[in-house]
Protein backbone atom coordinates (compact mmCIF):
# COMPACT_ATOMS: atom_id res chain seq x y z
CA UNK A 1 -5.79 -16.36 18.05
CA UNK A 2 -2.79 -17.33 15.96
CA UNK A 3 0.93 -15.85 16.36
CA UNK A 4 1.98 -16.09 13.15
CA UNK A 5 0.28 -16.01 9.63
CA UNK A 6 1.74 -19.65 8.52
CA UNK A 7 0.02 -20.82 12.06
CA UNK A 8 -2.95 -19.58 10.73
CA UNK A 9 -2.84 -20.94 7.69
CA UNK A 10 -1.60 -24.45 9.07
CA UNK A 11 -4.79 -24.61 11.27
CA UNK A 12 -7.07 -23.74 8.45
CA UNK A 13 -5.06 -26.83 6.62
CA UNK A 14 -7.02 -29.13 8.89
CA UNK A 15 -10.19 -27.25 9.50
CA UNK A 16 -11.01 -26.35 6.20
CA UNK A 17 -8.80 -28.26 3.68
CA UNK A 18 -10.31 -27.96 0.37
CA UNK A 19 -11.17 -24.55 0.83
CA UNK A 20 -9.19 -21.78 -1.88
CA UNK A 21 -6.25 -20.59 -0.41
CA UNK A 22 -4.81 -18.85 -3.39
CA UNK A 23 -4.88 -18.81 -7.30
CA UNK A 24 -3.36 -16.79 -10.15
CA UNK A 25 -5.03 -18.18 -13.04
CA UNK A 26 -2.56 -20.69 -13.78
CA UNK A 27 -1.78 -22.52 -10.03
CA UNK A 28 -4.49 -22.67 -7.39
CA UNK A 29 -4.05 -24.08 -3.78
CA UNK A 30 -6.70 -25.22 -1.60
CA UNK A 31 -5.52 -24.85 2.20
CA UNK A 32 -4.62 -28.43 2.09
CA UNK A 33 -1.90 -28.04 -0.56
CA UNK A 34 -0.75 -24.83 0.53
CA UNK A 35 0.51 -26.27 3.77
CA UNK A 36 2.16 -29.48 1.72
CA UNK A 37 3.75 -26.99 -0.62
CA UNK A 38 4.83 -24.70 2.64
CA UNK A 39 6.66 -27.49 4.27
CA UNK A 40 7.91 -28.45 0.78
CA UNK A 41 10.17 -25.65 0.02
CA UNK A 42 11.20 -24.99 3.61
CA UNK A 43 13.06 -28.18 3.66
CA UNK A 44 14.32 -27.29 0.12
CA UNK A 45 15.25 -23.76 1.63
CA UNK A 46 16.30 -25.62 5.12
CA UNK A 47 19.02 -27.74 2.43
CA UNK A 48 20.50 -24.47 1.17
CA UNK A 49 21.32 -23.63 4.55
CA UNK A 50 18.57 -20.96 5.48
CA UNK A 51 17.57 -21.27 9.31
CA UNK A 52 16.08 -19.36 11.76
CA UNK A 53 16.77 -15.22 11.77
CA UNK A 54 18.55 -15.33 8.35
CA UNK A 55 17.16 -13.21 5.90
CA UNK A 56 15.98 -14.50 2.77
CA UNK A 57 16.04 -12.00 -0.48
CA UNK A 58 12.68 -13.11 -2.12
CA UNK A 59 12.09 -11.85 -5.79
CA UNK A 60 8.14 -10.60 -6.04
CA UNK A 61 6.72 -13.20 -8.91
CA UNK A 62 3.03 -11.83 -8.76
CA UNK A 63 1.89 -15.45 -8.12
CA UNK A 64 0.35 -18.20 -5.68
CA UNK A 65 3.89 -19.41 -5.60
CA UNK A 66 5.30 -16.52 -4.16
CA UNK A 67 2.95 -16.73 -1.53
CA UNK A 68 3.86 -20.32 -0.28
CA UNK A 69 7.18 -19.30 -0.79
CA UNK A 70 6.76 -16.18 1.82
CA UNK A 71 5.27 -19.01 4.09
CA UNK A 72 7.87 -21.09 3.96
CA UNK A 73 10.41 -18.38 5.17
CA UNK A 74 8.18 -17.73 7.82
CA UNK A 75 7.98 -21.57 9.19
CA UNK A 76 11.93 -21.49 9.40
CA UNK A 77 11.53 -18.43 11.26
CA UNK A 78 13.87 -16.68 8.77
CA UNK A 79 13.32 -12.86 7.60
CA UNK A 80 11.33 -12.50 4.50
CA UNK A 81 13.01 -9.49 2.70
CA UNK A 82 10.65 -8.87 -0.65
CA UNK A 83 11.77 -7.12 -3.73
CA UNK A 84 10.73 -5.74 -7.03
CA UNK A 85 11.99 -7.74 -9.94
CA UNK A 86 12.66 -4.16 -11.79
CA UNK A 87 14.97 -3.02 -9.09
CA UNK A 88 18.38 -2.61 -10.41
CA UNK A 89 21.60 -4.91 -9.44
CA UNK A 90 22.93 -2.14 -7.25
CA UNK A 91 20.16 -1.98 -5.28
CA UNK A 92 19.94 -5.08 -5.12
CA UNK A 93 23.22 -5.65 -4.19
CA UNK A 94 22.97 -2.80 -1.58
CA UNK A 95 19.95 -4.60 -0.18
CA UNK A 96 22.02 -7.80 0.38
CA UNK A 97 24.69 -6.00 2.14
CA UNK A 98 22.52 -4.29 4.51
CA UNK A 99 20.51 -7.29 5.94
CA UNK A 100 22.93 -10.08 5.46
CA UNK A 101 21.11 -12.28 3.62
CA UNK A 102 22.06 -15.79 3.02
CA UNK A 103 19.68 -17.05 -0.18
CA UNK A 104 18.04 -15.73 -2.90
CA UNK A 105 14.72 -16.47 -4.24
CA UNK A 106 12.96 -15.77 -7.31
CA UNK A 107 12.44 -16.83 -11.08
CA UNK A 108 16.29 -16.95 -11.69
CA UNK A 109 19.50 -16.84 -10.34
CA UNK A 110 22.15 -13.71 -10.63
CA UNK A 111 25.42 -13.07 -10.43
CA UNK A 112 24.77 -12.39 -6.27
CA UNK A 113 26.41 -15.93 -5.44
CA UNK A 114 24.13 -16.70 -3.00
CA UNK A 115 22.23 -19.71 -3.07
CA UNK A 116 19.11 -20.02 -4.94
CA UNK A 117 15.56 -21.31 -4.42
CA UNK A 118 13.48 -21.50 -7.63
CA UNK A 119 9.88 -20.24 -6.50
CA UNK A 120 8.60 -21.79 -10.46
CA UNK A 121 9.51 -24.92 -8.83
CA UNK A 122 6.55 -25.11 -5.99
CA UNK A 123 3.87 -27.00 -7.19
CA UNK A 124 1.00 -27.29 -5.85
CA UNK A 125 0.47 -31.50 -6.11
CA UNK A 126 4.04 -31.58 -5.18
CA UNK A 127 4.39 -35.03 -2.60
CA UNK A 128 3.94 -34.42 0.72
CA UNK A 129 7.17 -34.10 2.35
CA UNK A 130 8.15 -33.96 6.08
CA UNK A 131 9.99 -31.06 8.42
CA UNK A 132 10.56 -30.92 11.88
CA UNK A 133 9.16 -27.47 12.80
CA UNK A 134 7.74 -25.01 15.06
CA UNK A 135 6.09 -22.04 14.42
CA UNK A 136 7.46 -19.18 14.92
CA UNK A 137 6.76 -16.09 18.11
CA UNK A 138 4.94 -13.14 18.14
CA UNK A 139 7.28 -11.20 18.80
CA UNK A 140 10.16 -13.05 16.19
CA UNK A 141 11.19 -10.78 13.51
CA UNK A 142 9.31 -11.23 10.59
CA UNK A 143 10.29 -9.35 7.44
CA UNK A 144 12.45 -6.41 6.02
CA UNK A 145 10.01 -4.50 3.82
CA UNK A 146 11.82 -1.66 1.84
CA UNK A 147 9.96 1.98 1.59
CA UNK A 148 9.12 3.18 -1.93
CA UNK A 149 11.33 6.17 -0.99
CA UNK A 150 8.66 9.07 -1.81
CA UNK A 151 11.18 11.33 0.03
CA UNK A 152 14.83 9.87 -0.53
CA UNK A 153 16.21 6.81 -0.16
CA UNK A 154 14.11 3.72 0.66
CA UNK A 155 14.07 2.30 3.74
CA UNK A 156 13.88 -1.12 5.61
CA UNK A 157 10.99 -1.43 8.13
CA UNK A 158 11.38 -4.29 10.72
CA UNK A 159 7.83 -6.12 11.14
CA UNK A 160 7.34 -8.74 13.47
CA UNK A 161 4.40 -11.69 13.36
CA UNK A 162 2.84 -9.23 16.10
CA UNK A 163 2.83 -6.82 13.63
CA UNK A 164 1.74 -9.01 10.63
CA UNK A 165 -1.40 -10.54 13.00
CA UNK A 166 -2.54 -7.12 14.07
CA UNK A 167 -2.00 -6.01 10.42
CA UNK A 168 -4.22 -8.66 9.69
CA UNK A 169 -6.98 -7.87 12.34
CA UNK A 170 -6.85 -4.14 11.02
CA UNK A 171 -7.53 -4.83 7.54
CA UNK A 172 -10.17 -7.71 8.19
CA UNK A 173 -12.58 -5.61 10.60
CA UNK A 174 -11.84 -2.32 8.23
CA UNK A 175 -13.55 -3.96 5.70
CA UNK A 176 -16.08 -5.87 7.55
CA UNK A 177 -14.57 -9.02 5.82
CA UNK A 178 -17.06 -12.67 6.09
CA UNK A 179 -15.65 -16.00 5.82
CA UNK A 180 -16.38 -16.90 2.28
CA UNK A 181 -14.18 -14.12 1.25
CA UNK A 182 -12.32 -14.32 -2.58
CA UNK A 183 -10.35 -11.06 -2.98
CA UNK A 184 -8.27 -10.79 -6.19
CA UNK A 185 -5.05 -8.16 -5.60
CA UNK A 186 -3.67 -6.89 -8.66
CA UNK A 187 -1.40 -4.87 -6.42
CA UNK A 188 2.35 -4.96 -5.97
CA UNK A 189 3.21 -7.98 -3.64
CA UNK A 190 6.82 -6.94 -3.32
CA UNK A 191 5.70 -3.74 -0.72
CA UNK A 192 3.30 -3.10 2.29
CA UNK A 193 -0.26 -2.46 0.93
CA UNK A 194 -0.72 -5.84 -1.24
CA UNK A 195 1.20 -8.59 1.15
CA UNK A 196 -0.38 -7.22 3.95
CA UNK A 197 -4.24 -7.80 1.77
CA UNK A 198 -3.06 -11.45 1.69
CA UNK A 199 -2.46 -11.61 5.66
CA UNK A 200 -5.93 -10.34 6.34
CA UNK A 201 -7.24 -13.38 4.29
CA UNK A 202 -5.31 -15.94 5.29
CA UNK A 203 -5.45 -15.10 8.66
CA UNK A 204 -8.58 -15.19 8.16
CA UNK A 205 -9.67 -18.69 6.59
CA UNK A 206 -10.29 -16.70 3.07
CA UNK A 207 -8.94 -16.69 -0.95
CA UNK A 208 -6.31 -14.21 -2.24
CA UNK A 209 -6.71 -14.37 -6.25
CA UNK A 210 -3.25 -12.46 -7.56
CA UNK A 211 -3.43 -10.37 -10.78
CA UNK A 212 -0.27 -8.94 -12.72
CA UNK A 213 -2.45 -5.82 -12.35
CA UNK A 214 -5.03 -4.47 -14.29
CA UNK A 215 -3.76 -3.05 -17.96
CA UNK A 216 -4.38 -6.09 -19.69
CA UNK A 217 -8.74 -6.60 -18.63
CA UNK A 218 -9.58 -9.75 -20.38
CA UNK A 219 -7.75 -12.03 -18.27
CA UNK A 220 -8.00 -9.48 -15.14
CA UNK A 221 -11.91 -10.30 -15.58
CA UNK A 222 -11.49 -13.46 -16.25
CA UNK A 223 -10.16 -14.02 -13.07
CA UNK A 224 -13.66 -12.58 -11.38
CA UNK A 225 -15.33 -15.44 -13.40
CA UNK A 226 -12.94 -18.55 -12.70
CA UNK A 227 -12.96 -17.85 -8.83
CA UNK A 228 -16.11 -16.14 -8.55
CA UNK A 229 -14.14 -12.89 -6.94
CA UNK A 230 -16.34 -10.72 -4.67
CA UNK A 231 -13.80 -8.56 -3.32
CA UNK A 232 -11.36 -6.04 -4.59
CA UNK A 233 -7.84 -4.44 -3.40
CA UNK A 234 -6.70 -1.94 -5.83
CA UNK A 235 -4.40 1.51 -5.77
CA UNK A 236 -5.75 4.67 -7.05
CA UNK A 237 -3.62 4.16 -10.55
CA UNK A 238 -5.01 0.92 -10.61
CA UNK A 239 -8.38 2.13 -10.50
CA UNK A 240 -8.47 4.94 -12.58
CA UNK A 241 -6.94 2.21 -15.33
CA UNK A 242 -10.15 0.52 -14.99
CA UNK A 243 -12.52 3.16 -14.76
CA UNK A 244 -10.90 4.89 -18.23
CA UNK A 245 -10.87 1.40 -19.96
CA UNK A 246 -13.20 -1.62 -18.18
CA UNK A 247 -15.68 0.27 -16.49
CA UNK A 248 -18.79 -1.67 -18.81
CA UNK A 249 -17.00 -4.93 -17.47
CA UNK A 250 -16.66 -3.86 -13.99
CA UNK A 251 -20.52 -3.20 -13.36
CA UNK A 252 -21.33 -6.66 -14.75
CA UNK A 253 -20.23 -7.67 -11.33
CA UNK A 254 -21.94 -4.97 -9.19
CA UNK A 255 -24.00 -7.72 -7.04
CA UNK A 256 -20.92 -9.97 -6.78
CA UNK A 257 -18.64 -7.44 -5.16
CA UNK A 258 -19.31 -7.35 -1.34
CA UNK A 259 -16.09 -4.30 -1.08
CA UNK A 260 -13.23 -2.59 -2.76
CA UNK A 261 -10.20 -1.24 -0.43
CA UNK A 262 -7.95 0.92 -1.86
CA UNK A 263 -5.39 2.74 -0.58
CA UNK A 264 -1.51 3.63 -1.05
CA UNK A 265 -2.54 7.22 -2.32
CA UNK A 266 -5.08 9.46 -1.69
CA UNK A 267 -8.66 9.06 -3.54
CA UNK A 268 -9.75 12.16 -5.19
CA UNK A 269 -13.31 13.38 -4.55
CA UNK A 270 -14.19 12.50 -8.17
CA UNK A 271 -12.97 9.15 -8.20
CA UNK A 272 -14.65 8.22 -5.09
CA UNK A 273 -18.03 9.51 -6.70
CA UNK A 274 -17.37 7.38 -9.90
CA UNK A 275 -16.58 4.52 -8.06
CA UNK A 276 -19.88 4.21 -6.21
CA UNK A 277 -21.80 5.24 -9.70
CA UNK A 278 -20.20 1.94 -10.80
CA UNK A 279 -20.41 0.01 -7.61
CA UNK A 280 -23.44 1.27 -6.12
CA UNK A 281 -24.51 -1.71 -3.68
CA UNK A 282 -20.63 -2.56 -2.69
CA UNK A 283 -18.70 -0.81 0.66
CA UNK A 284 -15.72 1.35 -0.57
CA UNK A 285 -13.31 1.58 1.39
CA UNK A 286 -10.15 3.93 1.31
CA UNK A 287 -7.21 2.93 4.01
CA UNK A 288 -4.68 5.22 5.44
CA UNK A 289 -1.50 4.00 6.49
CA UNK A 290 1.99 3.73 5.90
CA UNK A 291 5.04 0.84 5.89
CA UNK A 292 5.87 1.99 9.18
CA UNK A 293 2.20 1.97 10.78
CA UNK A 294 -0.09 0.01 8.55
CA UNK A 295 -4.08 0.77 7.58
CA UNK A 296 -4.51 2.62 10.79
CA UNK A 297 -7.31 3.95 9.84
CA UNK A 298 -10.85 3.49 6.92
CA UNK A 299 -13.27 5.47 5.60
CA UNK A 300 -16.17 3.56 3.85
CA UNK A 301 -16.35 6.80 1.74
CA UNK A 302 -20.13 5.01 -0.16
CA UNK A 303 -21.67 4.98 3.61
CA UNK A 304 -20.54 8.48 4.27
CA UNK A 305 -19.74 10.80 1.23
CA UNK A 306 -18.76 13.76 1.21
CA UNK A 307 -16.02 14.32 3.82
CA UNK A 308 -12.97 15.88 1.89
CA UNK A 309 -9.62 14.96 3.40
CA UNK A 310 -11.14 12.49 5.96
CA UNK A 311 -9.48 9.47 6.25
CA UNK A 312 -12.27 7.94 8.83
CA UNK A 313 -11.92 5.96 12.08
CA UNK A 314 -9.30 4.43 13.25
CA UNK A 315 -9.17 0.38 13.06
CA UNK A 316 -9.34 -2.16 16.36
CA UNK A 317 -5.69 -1.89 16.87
CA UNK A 318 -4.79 1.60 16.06
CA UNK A 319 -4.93 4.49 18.62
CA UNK A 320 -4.73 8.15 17.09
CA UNK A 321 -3.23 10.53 18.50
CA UNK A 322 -2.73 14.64 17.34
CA UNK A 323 0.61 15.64 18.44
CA UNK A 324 3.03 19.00 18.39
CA UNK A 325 6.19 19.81 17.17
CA UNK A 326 7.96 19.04 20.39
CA UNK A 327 5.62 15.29 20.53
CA UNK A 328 3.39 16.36 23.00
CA UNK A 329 -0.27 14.86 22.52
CA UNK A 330 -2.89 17.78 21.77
CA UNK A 331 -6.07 17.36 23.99
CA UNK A 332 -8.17 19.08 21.37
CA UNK A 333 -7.81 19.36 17.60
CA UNK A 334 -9.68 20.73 14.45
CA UNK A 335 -9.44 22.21 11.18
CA UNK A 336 -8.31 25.81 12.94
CA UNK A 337 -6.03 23.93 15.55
CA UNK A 338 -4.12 20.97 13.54
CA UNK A 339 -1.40 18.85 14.54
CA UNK A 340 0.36 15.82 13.27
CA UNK A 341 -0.79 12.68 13.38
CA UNK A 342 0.37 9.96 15.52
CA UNK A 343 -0.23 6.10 16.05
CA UNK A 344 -0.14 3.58 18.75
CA UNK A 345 -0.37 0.35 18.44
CA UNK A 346 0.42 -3.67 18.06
CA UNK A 347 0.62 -2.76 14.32
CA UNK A 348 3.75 0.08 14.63
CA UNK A 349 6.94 -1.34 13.56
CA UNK A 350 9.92 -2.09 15.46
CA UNK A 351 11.63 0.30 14.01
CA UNK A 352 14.62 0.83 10.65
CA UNK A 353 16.96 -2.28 9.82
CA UNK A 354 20.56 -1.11 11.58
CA UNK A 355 19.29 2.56 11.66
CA UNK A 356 18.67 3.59 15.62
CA UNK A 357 19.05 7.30 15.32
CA UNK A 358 16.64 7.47 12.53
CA UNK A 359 14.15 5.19 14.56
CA UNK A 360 14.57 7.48 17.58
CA UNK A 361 13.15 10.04 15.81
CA UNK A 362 10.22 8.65 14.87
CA UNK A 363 9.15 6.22 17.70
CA UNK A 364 8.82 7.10 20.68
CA UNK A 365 7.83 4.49 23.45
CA UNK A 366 5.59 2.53 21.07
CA UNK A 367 4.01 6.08 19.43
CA UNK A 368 4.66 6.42 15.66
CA UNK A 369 4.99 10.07 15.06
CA UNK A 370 4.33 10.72 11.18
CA UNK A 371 4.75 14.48 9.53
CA UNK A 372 1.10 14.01 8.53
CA UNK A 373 -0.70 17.25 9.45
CA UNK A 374 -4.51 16.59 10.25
CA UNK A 375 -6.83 16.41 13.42
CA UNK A 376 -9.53 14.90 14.94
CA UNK A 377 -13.36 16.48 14.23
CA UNK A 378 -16.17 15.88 17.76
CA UNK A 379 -17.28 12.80 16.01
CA UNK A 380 -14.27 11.30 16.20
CA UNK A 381 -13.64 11.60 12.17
CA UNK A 382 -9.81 11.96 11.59
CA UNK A 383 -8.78 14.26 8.46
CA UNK A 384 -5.44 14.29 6.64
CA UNK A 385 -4.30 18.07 5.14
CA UNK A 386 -1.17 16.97 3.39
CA UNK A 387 2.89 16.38 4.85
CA UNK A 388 4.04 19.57 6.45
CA UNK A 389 6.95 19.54 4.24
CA UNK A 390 4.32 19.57 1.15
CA UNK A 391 2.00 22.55 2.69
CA UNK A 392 2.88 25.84 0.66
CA UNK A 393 3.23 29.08 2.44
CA UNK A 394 2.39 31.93 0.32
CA UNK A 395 3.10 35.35 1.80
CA UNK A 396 0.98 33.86 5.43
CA UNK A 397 -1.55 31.60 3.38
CA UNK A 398 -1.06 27.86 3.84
CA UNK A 399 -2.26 25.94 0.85
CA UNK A 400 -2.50 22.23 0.66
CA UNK A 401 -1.56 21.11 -2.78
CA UNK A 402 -3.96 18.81 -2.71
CA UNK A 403 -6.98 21.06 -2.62
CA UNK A 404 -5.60 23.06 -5.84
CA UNK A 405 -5.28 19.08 -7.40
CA UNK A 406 -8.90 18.11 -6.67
CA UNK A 407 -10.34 21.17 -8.22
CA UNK A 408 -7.67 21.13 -11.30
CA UNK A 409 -9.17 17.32 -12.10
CA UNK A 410 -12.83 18.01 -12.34
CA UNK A 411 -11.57 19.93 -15.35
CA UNK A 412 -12.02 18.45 -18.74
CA UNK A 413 -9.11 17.28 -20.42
CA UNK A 414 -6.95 17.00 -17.38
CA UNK A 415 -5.45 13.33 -16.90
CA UNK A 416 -3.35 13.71 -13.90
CA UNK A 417 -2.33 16.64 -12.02
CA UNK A 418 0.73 17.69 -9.26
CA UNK A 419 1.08 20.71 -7.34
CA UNK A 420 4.17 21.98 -5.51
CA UNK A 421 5.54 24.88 -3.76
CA UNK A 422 8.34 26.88 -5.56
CA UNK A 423 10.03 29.60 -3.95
CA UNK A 424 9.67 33.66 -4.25
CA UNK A 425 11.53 36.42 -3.54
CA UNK A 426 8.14 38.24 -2.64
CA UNK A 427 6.04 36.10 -0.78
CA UNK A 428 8.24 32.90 -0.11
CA UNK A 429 6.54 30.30 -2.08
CA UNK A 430 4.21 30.31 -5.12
CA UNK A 431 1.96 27.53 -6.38
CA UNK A 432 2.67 25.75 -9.40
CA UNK A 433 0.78 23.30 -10.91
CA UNK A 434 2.04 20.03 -13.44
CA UNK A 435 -0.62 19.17 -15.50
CA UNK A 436 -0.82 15.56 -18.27
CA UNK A 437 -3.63 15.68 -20.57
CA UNK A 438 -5.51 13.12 -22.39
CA UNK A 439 -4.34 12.72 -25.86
CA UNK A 440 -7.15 13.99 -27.10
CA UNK A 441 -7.84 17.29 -24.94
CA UNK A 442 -7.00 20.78 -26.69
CA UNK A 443 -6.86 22.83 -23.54
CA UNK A 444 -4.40 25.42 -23.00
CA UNK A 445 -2.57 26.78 -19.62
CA UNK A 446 -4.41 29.84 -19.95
CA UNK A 447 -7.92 27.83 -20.29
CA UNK A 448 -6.54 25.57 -16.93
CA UNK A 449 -5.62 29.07 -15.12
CA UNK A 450 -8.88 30.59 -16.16
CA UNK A 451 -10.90 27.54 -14.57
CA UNK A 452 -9.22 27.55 -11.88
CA UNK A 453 -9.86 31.16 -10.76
CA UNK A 454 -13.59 30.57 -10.83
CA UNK A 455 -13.41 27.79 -7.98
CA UNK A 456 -10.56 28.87 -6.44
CA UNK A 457 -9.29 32.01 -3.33
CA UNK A 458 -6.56 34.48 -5.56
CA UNK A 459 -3.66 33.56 -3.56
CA UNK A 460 -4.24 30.19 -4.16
CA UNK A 461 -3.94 30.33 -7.47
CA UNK A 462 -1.25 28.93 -9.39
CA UNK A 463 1.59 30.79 -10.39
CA UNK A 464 2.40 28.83 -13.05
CA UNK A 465 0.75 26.20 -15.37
CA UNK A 466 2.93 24.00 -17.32
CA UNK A 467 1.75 20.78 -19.10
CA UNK A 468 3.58 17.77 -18.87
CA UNK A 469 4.21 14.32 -20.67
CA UNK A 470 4.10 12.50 -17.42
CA UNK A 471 4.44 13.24 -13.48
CA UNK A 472 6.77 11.11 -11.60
CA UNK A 473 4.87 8.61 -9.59
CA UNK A 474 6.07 5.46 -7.40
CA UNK A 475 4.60 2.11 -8.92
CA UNK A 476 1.57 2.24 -6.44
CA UNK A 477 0.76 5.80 -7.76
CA UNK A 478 2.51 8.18 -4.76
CA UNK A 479 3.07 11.32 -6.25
CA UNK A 480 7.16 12.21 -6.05
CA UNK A 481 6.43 16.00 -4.71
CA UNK A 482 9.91 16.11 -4.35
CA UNK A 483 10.94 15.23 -7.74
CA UNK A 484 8.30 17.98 -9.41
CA UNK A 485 10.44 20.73 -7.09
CA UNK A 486 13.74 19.59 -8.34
CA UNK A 487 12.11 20.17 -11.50
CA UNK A 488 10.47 23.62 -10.76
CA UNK A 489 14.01 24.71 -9.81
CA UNK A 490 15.58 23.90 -12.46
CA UNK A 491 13.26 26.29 -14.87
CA UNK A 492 14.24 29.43 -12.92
């Protein structure tokens, strides 16, 4: 329907302009003055000499702002490269180097040199101002977005409006989303999973409502009552933030909620379960996807419970696809006969910024080929193990970290959990298990190891137990496996 997000938003401008386009508590746009403020600072960003297929640096301000300013780079047809204001100035710096960019934008200026465009300066009863433009292609680049780096050093993804648009389509039919929608997203705009939450509802007609996250509830909640929020986009370690501290508050709004989505990281079993005590008459939703492939596929884990390691169906633009070592598709797949899996589709990325060998190995004539290991059950249910590089091979067993993680959380006292593969001169690799524990809890390893035998095969069980202040996590709550086997090694 549209080829770009700003077109979409532009037509909803005249169809619908006094519907809410976006809030934060402090600004809020209708459609109407989103558009006014969009044109607005592209001429401002047009003056400091941005134009089309220059990259723009854009500082992530958690705000409505932000969002018009993202627009704006997007009517210019420039590249909208998004980072985290905690980033340091070498990265930073290294970020500038790589994709050229020719302004900055943000709260402040740095010692960068490039020009600047203050995003506290959009307003949203600004004067309308006037700009000769023209939306930009389908298939125009759209934005750099930088990996969290789970696995080494980020990288930059290449997204075109194709991508953004099917993106968009993904998320809104995942989540059976109705016009009327008001989602609040107290997620990370600076990467993938929030910005691309914001697409789906603009693209849609709908209301983004932008949090600063979730640690501080009363004006998180307050929020829900000043916009009248009936949707929800959260992380895991978003959620379990407001299941340990504003779960009373969150059920006040059980028949306001229509869905949560969540997504990033894996759901446990047990937090799924809580969530639908809490929720019981909203669709939960948990989303699979990466940077490189986005919310391929859904599981409305409330409508179907129980499936452990399913990830569900795959959305309206995603194809699945279970593939071998050598990238040969697999006719038939299961839980004995696994593969990786593999996407095609409009939403698949045109590959890394200035990196062609690394693309190459990756996608293949339009298939994304991830180290995911899973398969497809007869109903067409698609199920996610863990990342082959993660799987631990003990003397011929293949444990999934993830399975010793689920049963190590249902115990009491247990906060947060990691599991990783460390090597042995006997049988090649061991378990061994990180644990945090509330401040409260007065379990020992030996307790954790003795619970754990009871629910859990011999050779599965960990090798070692060693309590922790705190596992290393990305901001969206990844868990850095690889950072937990550095530190494994060095205890030897």
């Amino acid at each position: 329907m549209f080829q770009s997000i700003v077109e979409a938003v532009f037509y909803y401008a005249e169809n619908t302009p006094e519907a809410l386009f976006a809030a934060d508590g402090r600004q809020v746009y209708t459609y109407a003055q989103a558009k006014n403020a969009v044109i607005g600072a592209a001429a401002r960003l047009t003056d400091l000499g941005v134009s089309r297929g220059d990259c723009v640096m854009v500082e992530c301000t958690q705000n409505a702002a932000y969002c018009i300013c993202k627009l704006a780079i997007e009517l210019l047809g420039a590249v909208f490269v998004p980072f985290d204001r905690k980033i340091s100035e070498d990265r930073k710096w290294e970020m500038r180097e790589e994709t050229g960019a020719v302004c900055l934008a943000g709260l402040r200026t740095d010692a960068s040199g490039l020009p600047f465009f203050s995003i506290p300066s959009i307003n949203p009863a600004a004067a309308p101002e006037y700009l000769d433009y023209e939306f930009p292609k389908a298939g125009d680049r759209a934005e750099i977005l930088y990996s969290t780096g789970t696995t080494g050093k980020s990288k930059g993804v290449e997204l075109t409006h194709r991508n953004n648009t099917a993106l968009a389509a993904n998320i809104a039919s995942g989540v059976g989303m109705k016009p009327g929608n008001v989602e609040i997203v107290p997620v990370a705009l600076s990467h993938s999973h929030g910005l691309r939450t914001l697409y789906a509802n603009f693209y849609n007609g709908n209301a983004a409502v932008i949090a600063s996250g979730v640690t501080f509830l009363k004006p998180f909640f307050k929020l829900f009552e000043s916009y009248y929020v009936n949707a929800m986009d959260l992380v895991p370690s978003a959620w379990r933030i407001l299941c340990e501290h504003g779960a009373d508050s969150l059920q006040k709004y059980q028949d306001q909620i229509r869905y949560v989505q969540l997504g990033s990281a894996p759901l446990t079993d047990e937090d799924k379960r809580t969530l639908q005590e809490l929720l019981p008459k909203s669709r939960l939703y948990n989303f699979y996807g990466s940077t490189e492939s986005g919310r391929t596929c859904t599981y409305d884990f409330a409508a179907y419970p129980g499936k452990t390691s399913c990830i569900g169906k795959p959305v309206i633009n995603a194809e699945v696809l279970i593939t071998d070592n050598e990238h040969r598709i697999m006719e038939h797949s299961s839980s004995e006969q696994t593969g990786y899996l593999s996407f095609r589709g409009p939403m698949n990325m045109t590959g890394y910024w200035k990196n062609q060998d690394l693309t190459a190995s990756v996608l293949i004539n339009g298939i994304f080929y991830t180290r995911d290991i899973g398969y497809i059950d007869l109903e067409g249910w698609v199920y996610m193990l863990g990342r082959d590089d993660d799987i631990i091979n003990c003397g011929g067993v293949k444990i999934n970290p993830a399975e010793i993680e689920e049963i190590a959380m249902k115990i009491e006292g247990i906060a947060d959990c990691g599991c990783v593969g460390h090597s042995d001169p006997v049988s090649g690799q061991t378990p061994w298990l990180f644990v945090c524990l509330h401040p409260d809890a007065s379990i020992s390893e030996e307790d954790i190891t003795a619970r754990l035998a009871k629910e859990t095969d011999r050779e599965k069980l960990p090798k070692r137990i060693l309590i922790i202040d705190e596992l290393p996590r990305t901001f969206n709550g990844k868990l850095l496996r690889r950072v937990l086997k550095e530190t494994a090694d060095k205890m030897d």
